[in-house]
PDB file of N, CA and C in Angstrom:
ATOM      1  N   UNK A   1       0.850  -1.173   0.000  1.00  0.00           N
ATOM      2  CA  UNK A   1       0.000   0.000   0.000  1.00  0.00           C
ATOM      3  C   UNK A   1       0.891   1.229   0.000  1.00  0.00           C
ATOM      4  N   UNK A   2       0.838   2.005  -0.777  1.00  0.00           N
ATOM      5  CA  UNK A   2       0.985   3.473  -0.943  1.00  0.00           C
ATOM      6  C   UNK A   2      -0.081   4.717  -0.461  1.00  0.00           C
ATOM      7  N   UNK A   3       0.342   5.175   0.218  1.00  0.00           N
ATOM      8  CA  UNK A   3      -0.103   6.421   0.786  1.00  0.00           C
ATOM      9  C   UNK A   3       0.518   7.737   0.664  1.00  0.00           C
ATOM     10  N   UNK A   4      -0.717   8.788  -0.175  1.00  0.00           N
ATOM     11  CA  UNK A   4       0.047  10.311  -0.136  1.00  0.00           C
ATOM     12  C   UNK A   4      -1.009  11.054  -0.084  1.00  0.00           C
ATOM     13  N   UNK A   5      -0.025  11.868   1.013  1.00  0.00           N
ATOM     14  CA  UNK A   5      -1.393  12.780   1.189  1.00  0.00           C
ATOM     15  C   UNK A   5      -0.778  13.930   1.117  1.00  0.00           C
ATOM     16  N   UNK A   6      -2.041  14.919   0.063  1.00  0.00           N
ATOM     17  CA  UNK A   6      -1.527  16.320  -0.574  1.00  0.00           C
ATOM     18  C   UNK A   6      -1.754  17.051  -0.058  1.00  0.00           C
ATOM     19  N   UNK A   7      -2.669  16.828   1.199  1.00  0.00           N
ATOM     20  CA  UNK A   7      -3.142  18.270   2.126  1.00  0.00           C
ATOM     21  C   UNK A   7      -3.533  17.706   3.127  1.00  0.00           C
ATOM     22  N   UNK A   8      -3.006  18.247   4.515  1.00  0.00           N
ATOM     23  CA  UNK A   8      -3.385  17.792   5.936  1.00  0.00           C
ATOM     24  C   UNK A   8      -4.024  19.360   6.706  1.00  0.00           C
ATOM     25  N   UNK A   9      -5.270  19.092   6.807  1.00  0.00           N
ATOM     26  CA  UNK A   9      -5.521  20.206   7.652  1.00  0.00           C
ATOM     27  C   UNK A   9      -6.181  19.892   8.879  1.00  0.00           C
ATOM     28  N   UNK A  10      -4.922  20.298   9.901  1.00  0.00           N
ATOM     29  CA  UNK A  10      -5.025  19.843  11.298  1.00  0.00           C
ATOM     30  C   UNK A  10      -5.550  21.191  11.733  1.00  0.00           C
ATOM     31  N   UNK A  11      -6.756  21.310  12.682  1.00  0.00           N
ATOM     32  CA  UNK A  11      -7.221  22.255  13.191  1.00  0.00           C
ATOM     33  C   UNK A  11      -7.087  21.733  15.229  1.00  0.00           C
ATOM     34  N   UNK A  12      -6.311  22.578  15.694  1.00  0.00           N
ATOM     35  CA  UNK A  12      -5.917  22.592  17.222  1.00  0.00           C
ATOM     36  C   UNK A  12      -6.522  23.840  17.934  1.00  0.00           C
ATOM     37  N   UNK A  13      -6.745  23.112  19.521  1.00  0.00           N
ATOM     38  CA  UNK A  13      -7.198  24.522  19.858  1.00  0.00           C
ATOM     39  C   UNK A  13      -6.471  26.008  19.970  1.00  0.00           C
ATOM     40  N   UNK A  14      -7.389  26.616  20.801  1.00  0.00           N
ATOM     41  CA  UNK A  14      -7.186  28.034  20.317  1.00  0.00           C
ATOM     42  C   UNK A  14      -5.653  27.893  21.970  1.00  0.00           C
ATOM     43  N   UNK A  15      -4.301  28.356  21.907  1.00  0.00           N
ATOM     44  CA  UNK A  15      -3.402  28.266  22.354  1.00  0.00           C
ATOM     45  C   UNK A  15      -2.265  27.032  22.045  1.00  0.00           C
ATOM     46  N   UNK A  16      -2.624  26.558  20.767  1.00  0.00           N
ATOM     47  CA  UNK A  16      -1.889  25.535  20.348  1.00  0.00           C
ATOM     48  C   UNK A  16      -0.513  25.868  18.941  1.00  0.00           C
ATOM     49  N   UNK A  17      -1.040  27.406  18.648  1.00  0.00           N
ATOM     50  CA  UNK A  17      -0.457  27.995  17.716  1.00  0.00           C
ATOM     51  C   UNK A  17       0.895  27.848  17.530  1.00  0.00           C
ATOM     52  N   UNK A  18       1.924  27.943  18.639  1.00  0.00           N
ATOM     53  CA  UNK A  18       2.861  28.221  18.884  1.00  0.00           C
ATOM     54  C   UNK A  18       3.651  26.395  18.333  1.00  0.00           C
ATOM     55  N   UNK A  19       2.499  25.434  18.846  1.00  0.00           N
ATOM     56  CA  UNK A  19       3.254  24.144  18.890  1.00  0.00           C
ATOM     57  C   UNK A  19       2.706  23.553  17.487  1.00  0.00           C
ATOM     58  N   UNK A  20       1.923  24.111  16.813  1.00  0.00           N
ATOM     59  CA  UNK A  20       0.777  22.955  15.448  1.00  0.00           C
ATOM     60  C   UNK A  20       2.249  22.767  15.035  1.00  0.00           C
ATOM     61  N   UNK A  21       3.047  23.769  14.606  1.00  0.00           N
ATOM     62  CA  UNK A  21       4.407  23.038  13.153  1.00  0.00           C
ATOM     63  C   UNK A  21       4.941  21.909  13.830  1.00  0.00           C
ATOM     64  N   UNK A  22       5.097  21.459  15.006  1.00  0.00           N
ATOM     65  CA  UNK A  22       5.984  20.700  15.599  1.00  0.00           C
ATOM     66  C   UNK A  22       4.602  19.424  15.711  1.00  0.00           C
ATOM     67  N   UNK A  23       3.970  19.715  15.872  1.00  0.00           N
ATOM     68  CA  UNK A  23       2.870  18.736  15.828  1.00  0.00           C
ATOM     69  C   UNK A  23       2.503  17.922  14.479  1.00  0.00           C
ATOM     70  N   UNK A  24       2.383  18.952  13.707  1.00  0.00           N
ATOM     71  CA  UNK A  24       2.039  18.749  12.182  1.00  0.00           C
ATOM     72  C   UNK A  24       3.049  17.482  11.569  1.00  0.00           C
ATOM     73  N   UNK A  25       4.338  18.177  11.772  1.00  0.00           N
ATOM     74  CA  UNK A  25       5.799  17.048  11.507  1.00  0.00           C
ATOM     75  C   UNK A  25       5.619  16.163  12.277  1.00  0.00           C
ATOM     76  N   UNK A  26       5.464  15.727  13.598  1.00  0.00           N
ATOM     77  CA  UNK A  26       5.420  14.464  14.618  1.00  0.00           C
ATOM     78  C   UNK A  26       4.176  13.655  13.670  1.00  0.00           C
ATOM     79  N   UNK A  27       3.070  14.138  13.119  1.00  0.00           N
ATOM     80  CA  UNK A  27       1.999  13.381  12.809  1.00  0.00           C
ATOM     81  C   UNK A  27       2.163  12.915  11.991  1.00  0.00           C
ATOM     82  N   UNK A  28       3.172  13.432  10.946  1.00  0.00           N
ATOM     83  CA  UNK A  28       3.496  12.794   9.795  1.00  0.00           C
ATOM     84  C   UNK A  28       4.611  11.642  10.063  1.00  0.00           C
ATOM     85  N   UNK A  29       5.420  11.645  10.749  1.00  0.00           N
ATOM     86  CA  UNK A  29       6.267  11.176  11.101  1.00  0.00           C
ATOM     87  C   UNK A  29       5.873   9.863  11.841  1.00  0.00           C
ATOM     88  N   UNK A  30       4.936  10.221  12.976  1.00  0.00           N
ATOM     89  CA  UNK A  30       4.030   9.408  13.245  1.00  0.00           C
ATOM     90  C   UNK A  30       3.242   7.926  12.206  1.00  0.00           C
ATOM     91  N   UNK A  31       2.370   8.528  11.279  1.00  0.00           N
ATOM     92  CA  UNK A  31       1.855   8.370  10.499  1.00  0.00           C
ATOM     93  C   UNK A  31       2.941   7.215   9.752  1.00  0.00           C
ATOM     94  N   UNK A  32       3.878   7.709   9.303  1.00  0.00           N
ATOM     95  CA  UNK A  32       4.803   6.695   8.258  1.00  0.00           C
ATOM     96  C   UNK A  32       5.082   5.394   9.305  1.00  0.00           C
ATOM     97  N   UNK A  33       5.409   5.723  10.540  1.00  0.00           N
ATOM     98  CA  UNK A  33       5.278   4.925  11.500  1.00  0.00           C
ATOM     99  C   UNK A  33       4.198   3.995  11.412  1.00  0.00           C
ATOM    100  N   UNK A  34       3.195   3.981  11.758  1.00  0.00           N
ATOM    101  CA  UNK A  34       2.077   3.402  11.836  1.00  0.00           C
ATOM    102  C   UNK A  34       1.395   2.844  10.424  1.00  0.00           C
ATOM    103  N   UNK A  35       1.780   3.356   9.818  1.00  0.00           N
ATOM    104  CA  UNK A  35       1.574   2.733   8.160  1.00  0.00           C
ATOM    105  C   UNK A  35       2.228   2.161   7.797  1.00  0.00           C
ATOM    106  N   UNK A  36       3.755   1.507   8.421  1.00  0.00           N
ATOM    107  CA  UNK A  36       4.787   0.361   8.326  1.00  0.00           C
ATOM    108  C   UNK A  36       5.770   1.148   6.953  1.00  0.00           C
ATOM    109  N   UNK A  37       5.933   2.502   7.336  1.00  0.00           N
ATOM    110  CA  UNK A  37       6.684   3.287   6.431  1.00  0.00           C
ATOM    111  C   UNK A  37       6.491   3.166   5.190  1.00  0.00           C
ATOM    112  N   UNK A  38       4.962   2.938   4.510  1.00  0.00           N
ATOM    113  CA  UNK A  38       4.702   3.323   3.544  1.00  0.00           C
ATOM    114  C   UNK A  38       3.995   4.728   3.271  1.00  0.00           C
ATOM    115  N   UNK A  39       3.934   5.817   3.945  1.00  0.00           N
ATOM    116  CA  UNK A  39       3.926   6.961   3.536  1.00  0.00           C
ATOM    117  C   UNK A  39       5.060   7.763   2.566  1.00  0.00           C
ATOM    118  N   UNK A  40       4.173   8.384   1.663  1.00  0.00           N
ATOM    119  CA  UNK A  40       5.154   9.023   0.599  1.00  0.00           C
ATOM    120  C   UNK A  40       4.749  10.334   0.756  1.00  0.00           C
ATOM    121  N   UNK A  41       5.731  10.735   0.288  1.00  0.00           N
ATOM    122  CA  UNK A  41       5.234  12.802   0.607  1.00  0.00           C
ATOM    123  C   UNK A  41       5.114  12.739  -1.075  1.00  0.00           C
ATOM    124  N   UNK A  42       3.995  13.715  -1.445  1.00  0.00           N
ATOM    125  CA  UNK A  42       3.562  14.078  -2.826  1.00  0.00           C
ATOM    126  C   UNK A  42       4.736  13.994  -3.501  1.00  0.00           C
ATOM    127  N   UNK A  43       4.592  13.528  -4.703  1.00  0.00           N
ATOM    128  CA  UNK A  43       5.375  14.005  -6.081  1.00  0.00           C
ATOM    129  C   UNK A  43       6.875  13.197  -5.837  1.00  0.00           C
ATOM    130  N   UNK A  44       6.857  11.860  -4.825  1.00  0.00           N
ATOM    131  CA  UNK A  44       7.687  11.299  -4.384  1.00  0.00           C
ATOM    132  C   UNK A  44       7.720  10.349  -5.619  1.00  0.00           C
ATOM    133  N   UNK A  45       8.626   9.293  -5.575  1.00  0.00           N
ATOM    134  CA  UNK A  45       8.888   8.358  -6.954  1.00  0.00           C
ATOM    135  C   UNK A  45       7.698   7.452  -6.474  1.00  0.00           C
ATOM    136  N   UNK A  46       7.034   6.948  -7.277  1.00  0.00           N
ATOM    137  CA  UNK A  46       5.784   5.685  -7.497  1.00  0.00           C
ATOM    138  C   UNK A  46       6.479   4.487  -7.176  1.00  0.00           C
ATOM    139  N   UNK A  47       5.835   3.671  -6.219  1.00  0.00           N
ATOM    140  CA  UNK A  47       6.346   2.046  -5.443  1.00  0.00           C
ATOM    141  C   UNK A  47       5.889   1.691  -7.092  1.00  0.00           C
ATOM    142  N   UNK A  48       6.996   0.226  -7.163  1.00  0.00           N
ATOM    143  CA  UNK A  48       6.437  -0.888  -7.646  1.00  0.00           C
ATOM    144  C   UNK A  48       5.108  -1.789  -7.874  1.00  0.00           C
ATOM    145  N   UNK A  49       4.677  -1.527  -6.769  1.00  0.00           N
ATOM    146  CA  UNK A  49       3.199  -2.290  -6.161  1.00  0.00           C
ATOM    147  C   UNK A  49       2.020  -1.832  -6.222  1.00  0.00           C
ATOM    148  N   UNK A  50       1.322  -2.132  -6.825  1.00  0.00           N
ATOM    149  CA  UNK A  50       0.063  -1.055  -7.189  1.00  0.00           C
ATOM    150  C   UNK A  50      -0.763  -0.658  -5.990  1.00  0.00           C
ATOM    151  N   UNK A  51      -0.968   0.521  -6.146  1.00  0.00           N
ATOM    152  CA  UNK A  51      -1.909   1.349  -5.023  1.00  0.00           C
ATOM    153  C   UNK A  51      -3.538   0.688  -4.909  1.00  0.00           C
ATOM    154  N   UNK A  52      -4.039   1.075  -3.888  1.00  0.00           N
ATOM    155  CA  UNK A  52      -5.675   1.045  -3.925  1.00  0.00           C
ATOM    156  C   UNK A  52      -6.012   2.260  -4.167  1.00  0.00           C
ATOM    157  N   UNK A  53      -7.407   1.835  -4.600  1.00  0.00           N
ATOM    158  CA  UNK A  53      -8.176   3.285  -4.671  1.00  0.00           C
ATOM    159  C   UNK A  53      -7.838   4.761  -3.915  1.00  0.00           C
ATOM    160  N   UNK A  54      -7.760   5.837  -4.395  1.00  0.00           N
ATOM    161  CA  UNK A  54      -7.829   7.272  -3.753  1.00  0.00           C
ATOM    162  C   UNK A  54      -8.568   7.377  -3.036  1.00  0.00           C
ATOM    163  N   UNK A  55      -8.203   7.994  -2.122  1.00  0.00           N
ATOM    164  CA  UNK A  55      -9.150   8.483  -0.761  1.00  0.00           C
ATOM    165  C   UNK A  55      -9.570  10.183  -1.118  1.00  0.00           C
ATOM    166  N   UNK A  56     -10.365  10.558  -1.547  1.00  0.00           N
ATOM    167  CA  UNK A  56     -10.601  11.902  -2.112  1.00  0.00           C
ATOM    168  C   UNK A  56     -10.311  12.869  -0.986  1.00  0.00           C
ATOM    169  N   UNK A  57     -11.026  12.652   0.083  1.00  0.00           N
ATOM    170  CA  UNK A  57     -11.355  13.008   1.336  1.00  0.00           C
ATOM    171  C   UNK A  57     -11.260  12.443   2.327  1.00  0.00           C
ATOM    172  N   UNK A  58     -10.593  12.550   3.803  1.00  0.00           N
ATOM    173  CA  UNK A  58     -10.502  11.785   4.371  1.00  0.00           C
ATOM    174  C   UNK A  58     -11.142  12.410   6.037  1.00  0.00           C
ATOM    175  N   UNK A  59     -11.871  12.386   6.671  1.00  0.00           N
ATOM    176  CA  UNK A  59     -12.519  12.914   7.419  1.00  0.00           C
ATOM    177  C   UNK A  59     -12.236  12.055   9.022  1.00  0.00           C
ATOM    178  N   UNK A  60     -11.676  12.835  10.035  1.00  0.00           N
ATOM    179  CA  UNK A  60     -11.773  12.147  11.297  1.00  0.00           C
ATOM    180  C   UNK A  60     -12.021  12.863  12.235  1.00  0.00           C
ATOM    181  N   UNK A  61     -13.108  12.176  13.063  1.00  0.00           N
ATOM    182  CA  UNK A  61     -13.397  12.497  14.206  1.00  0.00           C
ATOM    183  C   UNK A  61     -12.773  13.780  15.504  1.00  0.00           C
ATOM    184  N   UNK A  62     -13.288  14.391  15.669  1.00  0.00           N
ATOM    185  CA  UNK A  62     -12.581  15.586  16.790  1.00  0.00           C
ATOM    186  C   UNK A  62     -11.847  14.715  18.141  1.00  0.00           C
ATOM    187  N   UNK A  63     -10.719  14.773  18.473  1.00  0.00           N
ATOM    188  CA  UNK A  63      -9.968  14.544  19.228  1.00  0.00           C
ATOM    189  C   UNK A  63      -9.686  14.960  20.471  1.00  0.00           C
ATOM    190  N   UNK A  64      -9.993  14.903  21.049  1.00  0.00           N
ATOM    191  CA  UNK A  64      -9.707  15.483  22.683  1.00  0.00           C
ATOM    192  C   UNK A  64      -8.194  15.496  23.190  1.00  0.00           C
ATOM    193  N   UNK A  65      -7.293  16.956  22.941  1.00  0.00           N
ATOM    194  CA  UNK A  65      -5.796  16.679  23.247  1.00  0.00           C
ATOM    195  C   UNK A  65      -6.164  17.464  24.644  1.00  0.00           C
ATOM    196  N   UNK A  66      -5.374  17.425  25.457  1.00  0.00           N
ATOM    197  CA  UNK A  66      -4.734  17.934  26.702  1.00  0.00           C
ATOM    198  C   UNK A  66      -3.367  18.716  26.461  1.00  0.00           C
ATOM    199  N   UNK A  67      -3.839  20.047  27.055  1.00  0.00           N
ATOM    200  CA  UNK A  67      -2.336  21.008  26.541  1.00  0.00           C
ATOM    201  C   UNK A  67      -1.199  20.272  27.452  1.00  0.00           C
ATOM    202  N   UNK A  68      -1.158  19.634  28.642  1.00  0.00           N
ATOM    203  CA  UNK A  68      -0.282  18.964  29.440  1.00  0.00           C
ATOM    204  C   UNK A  68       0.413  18.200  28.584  1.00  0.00           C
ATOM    205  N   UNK A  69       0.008  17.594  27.952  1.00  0.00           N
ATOM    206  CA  UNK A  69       0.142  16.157  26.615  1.00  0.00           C
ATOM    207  C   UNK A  69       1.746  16.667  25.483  1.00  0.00           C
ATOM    208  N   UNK A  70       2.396  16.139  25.604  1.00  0.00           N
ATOM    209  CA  UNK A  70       3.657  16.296  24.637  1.00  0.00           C
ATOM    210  C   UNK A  70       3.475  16.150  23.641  1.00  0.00           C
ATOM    211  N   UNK A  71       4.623  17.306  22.747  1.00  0.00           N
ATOM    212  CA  UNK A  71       3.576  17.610  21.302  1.00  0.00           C
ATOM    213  C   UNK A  71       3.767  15.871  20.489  1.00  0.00           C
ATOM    214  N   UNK A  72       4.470  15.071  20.983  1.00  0.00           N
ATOM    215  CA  UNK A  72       4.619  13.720  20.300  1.00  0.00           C
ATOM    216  C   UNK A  72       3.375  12.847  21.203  1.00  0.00           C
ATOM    217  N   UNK A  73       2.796  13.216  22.275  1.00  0.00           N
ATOM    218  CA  UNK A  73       1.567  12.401  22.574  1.00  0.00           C
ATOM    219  C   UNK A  73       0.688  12.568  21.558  1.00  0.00           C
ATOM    220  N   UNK A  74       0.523  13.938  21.512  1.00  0.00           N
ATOM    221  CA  UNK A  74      -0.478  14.281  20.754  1.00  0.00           C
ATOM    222  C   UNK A  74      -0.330  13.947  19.706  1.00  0.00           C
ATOM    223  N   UNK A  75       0.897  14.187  18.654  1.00  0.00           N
ATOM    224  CA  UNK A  75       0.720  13.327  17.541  1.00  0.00           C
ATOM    225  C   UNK A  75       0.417  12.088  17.252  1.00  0.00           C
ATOM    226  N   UNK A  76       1.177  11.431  18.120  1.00  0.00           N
ATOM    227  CA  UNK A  76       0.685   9.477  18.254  1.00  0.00           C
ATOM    228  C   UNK A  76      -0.809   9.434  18.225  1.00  0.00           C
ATOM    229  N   UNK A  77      -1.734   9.977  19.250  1.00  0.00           N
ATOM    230  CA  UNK A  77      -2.864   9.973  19.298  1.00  0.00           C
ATOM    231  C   UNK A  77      -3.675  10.465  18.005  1.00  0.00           C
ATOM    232  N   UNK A  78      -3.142  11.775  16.935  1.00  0.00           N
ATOM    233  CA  UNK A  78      -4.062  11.927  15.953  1.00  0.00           C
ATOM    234  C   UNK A  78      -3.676  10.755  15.052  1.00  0.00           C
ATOM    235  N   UNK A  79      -2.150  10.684  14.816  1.00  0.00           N
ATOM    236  CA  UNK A  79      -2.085   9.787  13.818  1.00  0.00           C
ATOM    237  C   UNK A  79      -2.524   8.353  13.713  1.00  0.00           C
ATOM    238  N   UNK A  80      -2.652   8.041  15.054  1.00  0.00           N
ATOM    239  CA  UNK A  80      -3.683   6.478  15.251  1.00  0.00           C
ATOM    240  C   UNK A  80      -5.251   6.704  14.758  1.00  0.00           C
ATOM    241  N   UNK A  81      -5.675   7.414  15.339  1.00  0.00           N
ATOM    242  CA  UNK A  81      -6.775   8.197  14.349  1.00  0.00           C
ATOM    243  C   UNK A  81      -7.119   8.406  13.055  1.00  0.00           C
ATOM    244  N   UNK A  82      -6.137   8.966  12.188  1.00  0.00           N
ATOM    245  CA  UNK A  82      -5.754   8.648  10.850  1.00  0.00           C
ATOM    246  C   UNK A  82      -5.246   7.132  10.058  1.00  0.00           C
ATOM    247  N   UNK A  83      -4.793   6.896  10.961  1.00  0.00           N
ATOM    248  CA  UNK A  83      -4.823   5.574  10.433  1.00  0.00           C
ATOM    249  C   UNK A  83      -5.594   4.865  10.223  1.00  0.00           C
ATOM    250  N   UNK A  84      -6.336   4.661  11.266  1.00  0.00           N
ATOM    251  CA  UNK A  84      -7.815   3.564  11.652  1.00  0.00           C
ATOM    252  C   UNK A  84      -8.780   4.087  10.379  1.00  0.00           C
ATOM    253  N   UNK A  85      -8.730   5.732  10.247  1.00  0.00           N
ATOM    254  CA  UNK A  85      -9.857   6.234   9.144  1.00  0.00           C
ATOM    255  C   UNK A  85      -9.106   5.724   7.658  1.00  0.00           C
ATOM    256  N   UNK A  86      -7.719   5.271   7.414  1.00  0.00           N
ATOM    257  CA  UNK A  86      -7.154   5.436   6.018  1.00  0.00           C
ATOM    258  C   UNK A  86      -7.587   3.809   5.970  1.00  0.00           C
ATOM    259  N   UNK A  87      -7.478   2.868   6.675  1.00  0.00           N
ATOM    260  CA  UNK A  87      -8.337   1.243   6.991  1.00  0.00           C
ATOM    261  C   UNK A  87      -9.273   1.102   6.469  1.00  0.00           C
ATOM    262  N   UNK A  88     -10.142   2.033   7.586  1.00  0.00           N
ATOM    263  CA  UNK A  88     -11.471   1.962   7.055  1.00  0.00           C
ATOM    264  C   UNK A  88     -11.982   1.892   5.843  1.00  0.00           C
ATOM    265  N   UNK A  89     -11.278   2.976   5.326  1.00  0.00           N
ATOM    266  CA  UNK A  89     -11.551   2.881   3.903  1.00  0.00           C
ATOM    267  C   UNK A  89     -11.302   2.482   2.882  1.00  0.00           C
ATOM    268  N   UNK A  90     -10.021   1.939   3.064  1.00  0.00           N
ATOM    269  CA  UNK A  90      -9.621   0.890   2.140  1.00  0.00           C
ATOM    270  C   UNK A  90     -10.066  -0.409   2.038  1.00  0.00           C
ATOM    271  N   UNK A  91     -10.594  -0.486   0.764  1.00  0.00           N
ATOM    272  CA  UNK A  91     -11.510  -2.212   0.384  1.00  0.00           C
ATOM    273  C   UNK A  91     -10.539  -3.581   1.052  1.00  0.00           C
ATOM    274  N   UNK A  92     -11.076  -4.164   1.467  1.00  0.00           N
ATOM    275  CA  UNK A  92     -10.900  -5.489   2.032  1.00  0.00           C
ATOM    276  C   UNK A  92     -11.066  -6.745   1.074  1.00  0.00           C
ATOM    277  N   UNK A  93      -9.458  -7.101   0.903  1.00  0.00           N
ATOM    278  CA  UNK A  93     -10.115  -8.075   0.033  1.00  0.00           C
ATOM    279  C   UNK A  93     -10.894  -9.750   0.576  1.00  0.00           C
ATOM    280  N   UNK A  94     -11.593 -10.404   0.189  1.00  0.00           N
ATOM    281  CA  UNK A  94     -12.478 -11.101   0.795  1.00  0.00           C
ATOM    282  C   UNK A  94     -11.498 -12.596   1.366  1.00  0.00           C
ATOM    283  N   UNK A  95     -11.751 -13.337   2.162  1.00  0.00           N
ATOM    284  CA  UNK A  95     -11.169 -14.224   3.096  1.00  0.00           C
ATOM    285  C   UNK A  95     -10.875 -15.136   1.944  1.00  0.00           C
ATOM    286  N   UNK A  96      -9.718 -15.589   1.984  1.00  0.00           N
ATOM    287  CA  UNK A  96      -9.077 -16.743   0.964  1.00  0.00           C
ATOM    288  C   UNK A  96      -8.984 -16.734  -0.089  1.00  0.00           C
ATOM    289  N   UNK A  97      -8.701 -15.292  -0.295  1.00  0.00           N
ATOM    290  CA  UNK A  97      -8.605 -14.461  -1.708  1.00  0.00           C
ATOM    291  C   UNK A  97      -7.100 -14.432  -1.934  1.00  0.00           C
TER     292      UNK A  97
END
């Protein structure tokens, strides 16, 4: 599986300004993590292995961070989030296929 994503728009609360860039990078970073380092940043060279379907849109749930929370908690936590939603949506192929 190949994954790229051309636009991430992380919305944090209001006093989070200072930390989103450091957050933004942990999630991605995160993310390649949790996707078994198949994340590609746009316009990267094309895997061998054919992709699944495009995810046009990818929509997840509001998150409950804690400003106490390290900006790498917080990333672990959205990017598990993102993950579970990039699953979801990817077709399953059927048992003993």
């Amino acid at each position: 599986m190949n994954i790229e994503i051309d636009q991430l728009n992380l919305q944090l609360p209001s006093g989070f300004e200072q930390r989103a860039p450091r957050i933004a990078r942990l999630l991605a970073e995160a993310l390649q993590q949790q996707l078994g380092g198949l994340l590609q940043p746009a316009g990267g060279a094309a895997p061998s292995v054919p992709t699944p379907a495009p995810i046009a849109e990818l929509r997840v749930s509001p998150a409950t961070v804690q400003p106490r929370h390290s900006d790498r908690t917080i990333a672990l936590q959205l990017a598990g989030q993102v993950a579970q939603a990039i699953h979801r949506q990817q077709p399953h192929p059927a048992a003993g296929s």
